[in-house]
PDB file of N, CA and C in Angstrom:
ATOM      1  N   UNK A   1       0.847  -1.170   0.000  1.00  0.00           N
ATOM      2  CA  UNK A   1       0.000   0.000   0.000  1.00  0.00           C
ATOM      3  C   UNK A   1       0.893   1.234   0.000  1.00  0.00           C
ATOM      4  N   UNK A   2       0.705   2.390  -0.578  1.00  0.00           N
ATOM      5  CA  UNK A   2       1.602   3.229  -1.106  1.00  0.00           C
ATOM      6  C   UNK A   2       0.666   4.318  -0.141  1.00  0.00           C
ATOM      7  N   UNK A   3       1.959   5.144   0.540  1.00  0.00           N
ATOM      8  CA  UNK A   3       1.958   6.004   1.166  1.00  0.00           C
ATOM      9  C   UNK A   3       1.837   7.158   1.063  1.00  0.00           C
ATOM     10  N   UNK A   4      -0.086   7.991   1.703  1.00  0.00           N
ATOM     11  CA  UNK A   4      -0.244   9.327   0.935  1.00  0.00           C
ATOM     12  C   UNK A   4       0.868  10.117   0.404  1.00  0.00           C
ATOM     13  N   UNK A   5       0.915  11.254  -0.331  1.00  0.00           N
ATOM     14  CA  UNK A   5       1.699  11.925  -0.711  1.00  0.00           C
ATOM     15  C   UNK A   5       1.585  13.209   0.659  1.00  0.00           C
ATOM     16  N   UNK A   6       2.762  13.890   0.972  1.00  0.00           N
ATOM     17  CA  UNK A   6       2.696  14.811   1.853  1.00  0.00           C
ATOM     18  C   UNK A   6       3.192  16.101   0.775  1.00  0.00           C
ATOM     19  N   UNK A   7       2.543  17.108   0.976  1.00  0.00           N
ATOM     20  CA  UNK A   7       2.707  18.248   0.236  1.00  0.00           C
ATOM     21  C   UNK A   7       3.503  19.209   1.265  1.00  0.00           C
ATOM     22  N   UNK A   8       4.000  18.707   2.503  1.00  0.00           N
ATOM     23  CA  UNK A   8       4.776  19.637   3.041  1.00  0.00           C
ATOM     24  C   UNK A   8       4.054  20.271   4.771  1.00  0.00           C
ATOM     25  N   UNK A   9       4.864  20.796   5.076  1.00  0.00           N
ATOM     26  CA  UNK A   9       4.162  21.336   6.372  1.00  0.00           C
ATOM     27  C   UNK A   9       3.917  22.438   6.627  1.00  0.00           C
ATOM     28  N   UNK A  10       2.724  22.809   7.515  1.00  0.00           N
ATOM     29  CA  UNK A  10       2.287  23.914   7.540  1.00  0.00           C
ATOM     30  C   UNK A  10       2.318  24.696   8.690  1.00  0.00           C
ATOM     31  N   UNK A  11       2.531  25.760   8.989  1.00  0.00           N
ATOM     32  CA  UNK A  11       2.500  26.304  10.451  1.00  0.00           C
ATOM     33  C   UNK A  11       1.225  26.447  10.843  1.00  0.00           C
ATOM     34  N   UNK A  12       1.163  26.479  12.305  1.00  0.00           N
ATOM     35  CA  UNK A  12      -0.179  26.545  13.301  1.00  0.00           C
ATOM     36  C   UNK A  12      -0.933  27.834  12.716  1.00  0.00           C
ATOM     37  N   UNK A  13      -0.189  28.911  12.347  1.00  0.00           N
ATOM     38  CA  UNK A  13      -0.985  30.320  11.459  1.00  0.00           C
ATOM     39  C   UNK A  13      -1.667  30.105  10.726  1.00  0.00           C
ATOM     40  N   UNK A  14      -0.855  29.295   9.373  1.00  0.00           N
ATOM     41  CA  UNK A  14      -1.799  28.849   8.916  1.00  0.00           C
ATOM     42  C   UNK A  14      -3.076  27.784   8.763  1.00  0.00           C
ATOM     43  N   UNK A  15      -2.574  26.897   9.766  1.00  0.00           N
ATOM     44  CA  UNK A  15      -3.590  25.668   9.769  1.00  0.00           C
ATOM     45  C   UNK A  15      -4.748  26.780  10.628  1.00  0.00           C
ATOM     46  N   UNK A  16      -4.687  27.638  11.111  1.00  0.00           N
ATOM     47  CA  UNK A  16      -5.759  28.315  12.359  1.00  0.00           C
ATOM     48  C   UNK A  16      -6.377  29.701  11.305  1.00  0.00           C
ATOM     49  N   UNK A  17      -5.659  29.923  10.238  1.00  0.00           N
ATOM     50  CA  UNK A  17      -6.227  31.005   9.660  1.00  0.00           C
ATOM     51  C   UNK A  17      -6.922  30.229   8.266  1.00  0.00           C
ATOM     52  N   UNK A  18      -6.755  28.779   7.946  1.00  0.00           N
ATOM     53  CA  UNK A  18      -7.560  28.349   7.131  1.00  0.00           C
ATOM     54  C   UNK A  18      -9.013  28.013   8.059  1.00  0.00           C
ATOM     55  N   UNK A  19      -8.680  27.585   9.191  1.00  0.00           N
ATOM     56  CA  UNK A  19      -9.752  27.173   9.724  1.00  0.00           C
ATOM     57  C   UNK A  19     -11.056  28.143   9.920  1.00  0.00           C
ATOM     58  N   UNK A  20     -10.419  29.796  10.152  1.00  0.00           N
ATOM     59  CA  UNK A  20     -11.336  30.552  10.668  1.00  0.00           C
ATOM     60  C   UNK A  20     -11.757  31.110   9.498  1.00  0.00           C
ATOM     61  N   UNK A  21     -11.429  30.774   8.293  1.00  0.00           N
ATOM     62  CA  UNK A  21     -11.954  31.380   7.087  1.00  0.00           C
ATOM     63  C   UNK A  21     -12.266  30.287   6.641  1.00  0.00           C
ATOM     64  N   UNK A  22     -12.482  29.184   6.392  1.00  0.00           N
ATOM     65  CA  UNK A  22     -13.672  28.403   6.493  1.00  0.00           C
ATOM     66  C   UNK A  22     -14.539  27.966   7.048  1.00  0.00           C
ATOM     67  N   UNK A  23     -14.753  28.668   8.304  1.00  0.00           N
ATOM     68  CA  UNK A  23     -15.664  28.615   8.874  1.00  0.00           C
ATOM     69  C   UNK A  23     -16.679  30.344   9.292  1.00  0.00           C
ATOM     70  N   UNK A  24     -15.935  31.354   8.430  1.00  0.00           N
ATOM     71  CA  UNK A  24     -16.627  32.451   8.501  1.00  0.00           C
ATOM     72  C   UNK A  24     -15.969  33.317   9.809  1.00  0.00           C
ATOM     73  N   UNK A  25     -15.434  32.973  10.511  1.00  0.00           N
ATOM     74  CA  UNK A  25     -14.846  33.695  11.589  1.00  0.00           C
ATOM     75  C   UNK A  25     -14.297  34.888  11.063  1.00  0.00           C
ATOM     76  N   UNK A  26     -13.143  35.001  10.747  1.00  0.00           N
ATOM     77  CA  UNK A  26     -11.836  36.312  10.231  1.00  0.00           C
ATOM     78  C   UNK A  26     -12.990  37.188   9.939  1.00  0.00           C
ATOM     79  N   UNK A  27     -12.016  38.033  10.161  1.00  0.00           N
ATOM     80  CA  UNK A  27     -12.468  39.987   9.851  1.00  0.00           C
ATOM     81  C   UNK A  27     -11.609  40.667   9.548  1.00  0.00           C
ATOM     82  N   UNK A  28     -11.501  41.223   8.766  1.00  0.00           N
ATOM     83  CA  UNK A  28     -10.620  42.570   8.265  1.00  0.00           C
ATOM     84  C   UNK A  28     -10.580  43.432   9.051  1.00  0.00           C
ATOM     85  N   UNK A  29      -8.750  44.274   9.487  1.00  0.00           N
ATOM     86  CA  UNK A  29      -9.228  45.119  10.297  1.00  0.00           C
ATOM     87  C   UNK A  29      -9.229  46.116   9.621  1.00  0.00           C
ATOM     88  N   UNK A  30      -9.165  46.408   8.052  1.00  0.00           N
ATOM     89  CA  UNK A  30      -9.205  47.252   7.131  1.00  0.00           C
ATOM     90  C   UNK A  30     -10.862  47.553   7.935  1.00  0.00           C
ATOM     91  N   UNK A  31     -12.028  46.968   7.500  1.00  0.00           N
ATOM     92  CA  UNK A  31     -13.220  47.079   7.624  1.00  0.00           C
ATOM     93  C   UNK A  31     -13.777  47.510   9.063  1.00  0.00           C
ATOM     94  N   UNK A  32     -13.060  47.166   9.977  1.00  0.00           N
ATOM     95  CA  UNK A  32     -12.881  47.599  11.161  1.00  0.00           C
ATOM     96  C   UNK A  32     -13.016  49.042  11.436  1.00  0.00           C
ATOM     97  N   UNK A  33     -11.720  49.569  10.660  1.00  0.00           N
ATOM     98  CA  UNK A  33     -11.264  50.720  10.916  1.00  0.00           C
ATOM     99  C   UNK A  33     -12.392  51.762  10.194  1.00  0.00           C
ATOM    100  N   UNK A  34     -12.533  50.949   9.123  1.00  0.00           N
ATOM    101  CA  UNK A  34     -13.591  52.028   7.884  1.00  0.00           C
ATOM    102  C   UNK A  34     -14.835  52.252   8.625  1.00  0.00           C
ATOM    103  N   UNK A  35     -15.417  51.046   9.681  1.00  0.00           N
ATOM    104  CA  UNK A  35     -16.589  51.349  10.448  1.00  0.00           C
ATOM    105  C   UNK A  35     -16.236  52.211  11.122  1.00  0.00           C
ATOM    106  N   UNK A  36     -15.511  52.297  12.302  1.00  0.00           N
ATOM    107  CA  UNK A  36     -15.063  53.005  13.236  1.00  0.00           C
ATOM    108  C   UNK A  36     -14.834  54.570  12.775  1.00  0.00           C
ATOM    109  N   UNK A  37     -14.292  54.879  11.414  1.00  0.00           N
ATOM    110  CA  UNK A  37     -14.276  56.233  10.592  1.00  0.00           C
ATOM    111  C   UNK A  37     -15.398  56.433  10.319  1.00  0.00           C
ATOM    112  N   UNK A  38     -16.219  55.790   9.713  1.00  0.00           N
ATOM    113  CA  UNK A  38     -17.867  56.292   9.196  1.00  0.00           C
ATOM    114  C   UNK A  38     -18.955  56.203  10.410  1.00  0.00           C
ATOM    115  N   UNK A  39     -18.473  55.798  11.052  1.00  0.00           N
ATOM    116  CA  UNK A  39     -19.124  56.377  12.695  1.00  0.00           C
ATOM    117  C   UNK A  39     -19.226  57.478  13.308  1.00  0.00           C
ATOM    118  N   UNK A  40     -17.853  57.423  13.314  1.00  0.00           N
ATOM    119  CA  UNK A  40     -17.179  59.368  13.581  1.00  0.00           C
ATOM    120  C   UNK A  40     -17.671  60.425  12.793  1.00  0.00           C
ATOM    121  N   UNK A  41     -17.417  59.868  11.612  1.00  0.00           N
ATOM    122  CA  UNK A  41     -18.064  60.969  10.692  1.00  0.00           C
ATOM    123  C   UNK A  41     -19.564  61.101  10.617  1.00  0.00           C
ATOM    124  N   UNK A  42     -20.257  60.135  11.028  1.00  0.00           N
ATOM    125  CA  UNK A  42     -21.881  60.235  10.378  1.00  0.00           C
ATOM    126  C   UNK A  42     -22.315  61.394  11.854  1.00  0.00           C
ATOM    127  N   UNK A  43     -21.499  61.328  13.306  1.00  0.00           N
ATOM    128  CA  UNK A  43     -21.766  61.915  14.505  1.00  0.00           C
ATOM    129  C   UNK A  43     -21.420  63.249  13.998  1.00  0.00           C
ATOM    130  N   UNK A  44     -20.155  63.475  13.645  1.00  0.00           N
ATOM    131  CA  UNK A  44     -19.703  64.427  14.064  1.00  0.00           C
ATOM    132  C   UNK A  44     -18.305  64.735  14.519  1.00  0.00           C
ATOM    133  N   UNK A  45     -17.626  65.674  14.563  1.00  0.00           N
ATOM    134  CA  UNK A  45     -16.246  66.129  15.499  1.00  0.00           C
ATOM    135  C   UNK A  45     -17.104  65.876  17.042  1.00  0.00           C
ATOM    136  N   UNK A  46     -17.835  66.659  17.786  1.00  0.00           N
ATOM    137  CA  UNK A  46     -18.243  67.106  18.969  1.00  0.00           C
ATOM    138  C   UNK A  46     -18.879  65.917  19.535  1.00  0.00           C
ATOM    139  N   UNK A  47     -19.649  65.137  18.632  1.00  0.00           N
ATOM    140  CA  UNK A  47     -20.746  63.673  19.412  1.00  0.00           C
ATOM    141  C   UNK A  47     -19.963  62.717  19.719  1.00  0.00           C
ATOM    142  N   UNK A  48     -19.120  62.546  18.116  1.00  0.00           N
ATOM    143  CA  UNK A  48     -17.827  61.422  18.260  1.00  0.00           C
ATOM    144  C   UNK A  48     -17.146  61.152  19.822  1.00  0.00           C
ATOM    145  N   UNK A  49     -16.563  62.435  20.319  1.00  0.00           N
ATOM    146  CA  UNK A  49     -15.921  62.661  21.290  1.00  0.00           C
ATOM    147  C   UNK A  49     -16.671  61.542  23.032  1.00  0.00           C
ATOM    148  N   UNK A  50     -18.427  61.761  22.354  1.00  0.00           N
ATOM    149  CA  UNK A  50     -19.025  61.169  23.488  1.00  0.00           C
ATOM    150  C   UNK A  50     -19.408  59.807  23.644  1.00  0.00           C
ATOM    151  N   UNK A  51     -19.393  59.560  21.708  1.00  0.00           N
ATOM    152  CA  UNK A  51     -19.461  57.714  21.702  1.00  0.00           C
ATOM    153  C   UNK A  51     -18.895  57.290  20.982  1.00  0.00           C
ATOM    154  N   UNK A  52     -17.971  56.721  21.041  1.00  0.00           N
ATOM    155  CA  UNK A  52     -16.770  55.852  21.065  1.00  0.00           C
ATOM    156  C   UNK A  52     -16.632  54.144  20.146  1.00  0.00           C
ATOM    157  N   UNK A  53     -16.650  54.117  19.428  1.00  0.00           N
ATOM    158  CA  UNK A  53     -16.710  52.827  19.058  1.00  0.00           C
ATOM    159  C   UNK A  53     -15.674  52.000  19.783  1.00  0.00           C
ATOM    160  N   UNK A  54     -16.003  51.045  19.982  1.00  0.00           N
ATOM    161  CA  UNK A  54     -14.564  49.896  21.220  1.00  0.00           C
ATOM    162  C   UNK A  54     -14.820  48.700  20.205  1.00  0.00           C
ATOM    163  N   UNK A  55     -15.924  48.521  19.091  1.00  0.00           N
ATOM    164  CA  UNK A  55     -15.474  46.847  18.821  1.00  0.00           C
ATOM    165  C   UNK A  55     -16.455  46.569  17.652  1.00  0.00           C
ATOM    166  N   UNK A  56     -16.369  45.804  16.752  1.00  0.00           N
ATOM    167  CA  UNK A  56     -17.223  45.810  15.542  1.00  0.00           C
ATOM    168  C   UNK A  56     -17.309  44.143  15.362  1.00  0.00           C
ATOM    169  N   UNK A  57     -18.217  43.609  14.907  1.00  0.00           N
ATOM    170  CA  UNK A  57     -17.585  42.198  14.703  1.00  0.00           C
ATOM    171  C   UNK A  57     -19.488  41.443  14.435  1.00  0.00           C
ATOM    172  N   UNK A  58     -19.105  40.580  13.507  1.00  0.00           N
ATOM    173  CA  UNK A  58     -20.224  40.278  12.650  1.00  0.00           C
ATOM    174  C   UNK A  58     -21.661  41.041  12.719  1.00  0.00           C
ATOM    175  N   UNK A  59     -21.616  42.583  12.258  1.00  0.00           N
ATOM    176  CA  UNK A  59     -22.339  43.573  11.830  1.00  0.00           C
ATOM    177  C   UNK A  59     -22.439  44.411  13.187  1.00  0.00           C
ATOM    178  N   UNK A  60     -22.087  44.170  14.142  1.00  0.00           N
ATOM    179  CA  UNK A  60     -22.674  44.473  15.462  1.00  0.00           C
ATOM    180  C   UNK A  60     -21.720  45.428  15.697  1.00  0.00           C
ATOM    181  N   UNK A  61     -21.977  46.706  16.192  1.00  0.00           N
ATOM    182  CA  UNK A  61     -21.190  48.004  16.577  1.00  0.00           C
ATOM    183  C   UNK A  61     -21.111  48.232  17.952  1.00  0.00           C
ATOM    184  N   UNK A  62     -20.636  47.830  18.575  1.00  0.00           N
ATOM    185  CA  UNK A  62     -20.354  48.679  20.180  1.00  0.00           C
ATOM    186  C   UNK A  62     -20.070  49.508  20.446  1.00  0.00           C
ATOM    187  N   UNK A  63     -20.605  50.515  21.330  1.00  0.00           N
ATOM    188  CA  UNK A  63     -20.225  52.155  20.925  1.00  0.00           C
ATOM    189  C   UNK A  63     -19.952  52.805  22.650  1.00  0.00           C
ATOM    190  N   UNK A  64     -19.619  52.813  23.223  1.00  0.00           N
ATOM    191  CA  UNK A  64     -19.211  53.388  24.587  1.00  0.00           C
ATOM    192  C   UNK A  64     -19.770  54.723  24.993  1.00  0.00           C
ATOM    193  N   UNK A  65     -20.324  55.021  25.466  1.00  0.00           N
ATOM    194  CA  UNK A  65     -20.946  56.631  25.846  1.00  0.00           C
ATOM    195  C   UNK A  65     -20.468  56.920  27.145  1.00  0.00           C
ATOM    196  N   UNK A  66     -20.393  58.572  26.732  1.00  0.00           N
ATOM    197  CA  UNK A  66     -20.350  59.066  28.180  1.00  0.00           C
ATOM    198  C   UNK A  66     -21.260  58.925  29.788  1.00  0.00           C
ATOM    199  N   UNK A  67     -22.375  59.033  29.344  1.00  0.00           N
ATOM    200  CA  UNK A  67     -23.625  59.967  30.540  1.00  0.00           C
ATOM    201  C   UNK A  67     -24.982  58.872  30.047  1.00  0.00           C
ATOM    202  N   UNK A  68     -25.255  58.435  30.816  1.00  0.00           N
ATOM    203  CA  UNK A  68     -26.646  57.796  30.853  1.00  0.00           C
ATOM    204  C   UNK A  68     -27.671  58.596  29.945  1.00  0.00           C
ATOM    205  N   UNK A  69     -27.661  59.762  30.106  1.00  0.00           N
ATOM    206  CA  UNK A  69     -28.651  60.237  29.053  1.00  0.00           C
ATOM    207  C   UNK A  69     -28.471  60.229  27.762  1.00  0.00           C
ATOM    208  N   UNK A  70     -26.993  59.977  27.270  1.00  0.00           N
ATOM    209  CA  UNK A  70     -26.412  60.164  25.655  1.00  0.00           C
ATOM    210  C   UNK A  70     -26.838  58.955  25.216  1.00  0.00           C
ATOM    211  N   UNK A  71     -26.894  57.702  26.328  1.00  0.00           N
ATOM    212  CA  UNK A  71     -27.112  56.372  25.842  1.00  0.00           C
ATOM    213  C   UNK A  71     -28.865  56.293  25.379  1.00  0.00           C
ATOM    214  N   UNK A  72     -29.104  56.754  26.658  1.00  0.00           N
ATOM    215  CA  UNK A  72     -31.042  56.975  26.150  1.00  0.00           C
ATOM    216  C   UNK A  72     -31.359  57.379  25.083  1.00  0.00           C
ATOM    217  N   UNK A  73     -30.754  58.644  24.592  1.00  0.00           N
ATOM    218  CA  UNK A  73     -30.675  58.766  23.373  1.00  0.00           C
ATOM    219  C   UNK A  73     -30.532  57.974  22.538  1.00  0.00           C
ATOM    220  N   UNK A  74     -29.473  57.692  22.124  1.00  0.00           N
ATOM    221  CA  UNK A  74     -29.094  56.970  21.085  1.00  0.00           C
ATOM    222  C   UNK A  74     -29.485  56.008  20.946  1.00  0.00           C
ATOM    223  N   UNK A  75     -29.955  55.088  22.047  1.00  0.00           N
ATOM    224  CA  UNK A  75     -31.013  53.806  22.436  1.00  0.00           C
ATOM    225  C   UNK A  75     -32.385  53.932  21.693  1.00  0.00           C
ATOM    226  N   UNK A  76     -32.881  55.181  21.847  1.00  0.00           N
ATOM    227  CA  UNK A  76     -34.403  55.436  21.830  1.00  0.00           C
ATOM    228  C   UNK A  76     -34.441  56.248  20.792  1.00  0.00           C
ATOM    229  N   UNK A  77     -33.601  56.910  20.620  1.00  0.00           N
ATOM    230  CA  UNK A  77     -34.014  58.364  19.200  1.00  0.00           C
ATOM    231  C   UNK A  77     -33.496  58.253  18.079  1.00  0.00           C
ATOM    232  N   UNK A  78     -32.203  58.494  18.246  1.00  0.00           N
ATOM    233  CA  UNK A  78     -31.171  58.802  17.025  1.00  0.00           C
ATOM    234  C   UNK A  78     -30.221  57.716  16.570  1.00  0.00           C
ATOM    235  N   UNK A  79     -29.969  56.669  17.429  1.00  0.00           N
ATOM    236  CA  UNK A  79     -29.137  55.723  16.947  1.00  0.00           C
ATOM    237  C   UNK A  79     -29.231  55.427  15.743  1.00  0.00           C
ATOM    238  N   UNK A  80     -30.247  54.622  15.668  1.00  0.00           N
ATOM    239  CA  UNK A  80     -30.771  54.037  14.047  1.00  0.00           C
ATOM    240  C   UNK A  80     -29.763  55.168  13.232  1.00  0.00           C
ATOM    241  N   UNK A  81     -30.490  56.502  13.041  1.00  0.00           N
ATOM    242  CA  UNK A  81     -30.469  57.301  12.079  1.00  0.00           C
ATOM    243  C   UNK A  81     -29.062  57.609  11.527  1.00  0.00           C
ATOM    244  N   UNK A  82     -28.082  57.364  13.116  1.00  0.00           N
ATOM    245  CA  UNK A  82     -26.565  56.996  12.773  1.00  0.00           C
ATOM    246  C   UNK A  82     -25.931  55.977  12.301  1.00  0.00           C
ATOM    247  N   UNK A  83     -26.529  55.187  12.629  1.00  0.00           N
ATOM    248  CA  UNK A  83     -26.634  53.665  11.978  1.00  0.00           C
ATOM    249  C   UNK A  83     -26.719  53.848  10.620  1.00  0.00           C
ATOM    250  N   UNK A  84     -27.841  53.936  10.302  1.00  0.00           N
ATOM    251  CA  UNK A  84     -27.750  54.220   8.175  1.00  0.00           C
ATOM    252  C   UNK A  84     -27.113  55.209   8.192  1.00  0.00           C
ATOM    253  N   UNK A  85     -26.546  56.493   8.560  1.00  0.00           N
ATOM    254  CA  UNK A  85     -25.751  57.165   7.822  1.00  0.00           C
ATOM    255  C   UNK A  85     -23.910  56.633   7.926  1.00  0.00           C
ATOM    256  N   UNK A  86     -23.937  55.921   8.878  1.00  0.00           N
ATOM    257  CA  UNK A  86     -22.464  55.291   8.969  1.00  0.00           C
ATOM    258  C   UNK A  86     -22.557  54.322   7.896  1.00  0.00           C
ATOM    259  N   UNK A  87     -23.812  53.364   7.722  1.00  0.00           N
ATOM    260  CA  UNK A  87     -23.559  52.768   6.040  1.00  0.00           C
ATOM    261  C   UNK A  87     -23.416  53.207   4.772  1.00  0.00           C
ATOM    262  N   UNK A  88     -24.258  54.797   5.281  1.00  0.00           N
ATOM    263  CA  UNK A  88     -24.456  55.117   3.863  1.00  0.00           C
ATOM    264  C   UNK A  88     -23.007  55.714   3.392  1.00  0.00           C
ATOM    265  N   UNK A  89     -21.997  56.139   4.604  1.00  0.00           N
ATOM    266  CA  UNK A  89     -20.747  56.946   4.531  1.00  0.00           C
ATOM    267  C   UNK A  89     -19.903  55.515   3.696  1.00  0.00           C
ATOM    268  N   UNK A  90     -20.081  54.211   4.609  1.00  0.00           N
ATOM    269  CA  UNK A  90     -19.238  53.398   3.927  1.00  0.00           C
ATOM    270  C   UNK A  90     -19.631  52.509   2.464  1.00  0.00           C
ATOM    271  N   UNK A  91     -20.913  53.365   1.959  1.00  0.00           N
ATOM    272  CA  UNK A  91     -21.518  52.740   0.646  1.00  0.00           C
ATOM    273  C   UNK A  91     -21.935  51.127   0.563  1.00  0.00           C
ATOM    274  N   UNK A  92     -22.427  50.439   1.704  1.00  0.00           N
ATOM    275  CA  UNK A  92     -22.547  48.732   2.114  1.00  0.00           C
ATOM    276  C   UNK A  92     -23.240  49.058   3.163  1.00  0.00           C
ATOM    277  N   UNK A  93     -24.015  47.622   3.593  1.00  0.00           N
ATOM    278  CA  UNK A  93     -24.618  47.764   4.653  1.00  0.00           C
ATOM    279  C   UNK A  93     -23.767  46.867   5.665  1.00  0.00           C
ATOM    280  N   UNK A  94     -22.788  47.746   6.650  1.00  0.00           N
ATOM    281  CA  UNK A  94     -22.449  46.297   6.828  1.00  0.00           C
ATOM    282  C   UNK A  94     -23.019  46.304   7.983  1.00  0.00           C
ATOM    283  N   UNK A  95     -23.334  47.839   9.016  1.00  0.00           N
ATOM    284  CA  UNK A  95     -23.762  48.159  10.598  1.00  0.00           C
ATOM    285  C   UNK A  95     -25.445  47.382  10.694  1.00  0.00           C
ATOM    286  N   UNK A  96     -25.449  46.475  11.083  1.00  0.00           N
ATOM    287  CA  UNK A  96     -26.994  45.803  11.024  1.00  0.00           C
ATOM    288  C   UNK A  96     -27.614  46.094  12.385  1.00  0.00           C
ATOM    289  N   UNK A  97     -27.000  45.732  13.211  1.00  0.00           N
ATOM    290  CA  UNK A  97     -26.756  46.429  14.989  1.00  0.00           C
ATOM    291  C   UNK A  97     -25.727  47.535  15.733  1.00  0.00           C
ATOM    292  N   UNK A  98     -26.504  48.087  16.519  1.00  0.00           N
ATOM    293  CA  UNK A  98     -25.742  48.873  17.614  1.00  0.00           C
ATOM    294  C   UNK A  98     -25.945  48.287  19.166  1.00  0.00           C
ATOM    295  N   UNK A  99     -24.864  48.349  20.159  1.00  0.00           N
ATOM    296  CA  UNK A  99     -25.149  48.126  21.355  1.00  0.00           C
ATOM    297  C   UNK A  99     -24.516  49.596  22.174  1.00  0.00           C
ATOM    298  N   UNK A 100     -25.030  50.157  22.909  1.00  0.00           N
ATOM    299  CA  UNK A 100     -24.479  51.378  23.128  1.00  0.00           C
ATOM    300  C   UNK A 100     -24.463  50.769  25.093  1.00  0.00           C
ATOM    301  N   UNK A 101     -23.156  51.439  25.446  1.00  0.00           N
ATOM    302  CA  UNK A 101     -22.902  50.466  26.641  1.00  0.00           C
ATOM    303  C   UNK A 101     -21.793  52.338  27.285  1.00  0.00           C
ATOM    304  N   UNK A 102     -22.558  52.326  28.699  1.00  0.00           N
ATOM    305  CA  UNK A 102     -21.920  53.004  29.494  1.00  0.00           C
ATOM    306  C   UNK A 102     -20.454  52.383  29.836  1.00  0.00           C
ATOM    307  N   UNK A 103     -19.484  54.052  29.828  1.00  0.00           N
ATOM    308  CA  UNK A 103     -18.054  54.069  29.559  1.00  0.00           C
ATOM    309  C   UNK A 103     -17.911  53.803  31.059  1.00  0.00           C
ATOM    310  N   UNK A 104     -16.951  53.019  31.722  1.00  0.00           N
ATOM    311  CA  UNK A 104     -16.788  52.773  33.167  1.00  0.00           C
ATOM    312  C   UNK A 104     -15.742  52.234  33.377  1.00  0.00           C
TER     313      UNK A 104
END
């Protein structure tokens, strides 16, 4: 019986970065960053300052606020409306969710 052929060896990087891209895991932190910019920008210089993006990851935006009331806001009023304009800045939909979470 003749013995598979070995094509060579592979490092743990790659055996762990085929794995997570066949299974949908990996993220770009190119795309990362582009959320985190079209966030900023859809707020503002002055709002930016009060919510914070900390983390992005399969559509979901985490956004850090200052003051219990900025969160109510953005919870109840205006989020959304930042929401589509941070897609519309990055031309894709990629922001499907927001979680807006007091800074502490």
């Amino acid at each position: 019986m003749a013995k598979p052929e070995r094509r060579g060896l592979s490092t743990i990087q790659d055996v762990l970065q085929s794995f997570l891209k066949t299974n949908g895991i990996t993220r770009s932190r190119g795309v990362v960053v582009a959320v985190f910019q079209a966030w900023e920008m859809a707020l503002g210089k002055e709002l930016a300052k009060r919510a914070r993006p900390v983390r992005f990851d399969r559509g979901e935006l985490t956004i850090e606020v200052d003051s219990p009331a900025f969160r109510h806001e953005l919870t109840s009023y205006t989020g959304d409306t930042y929401r589509q304009q941070t897609n519309d800045i990055l031309e894709r939909d990629l922001v499907h969710r927001m979680i807006f979470k007091q800074r502490g």
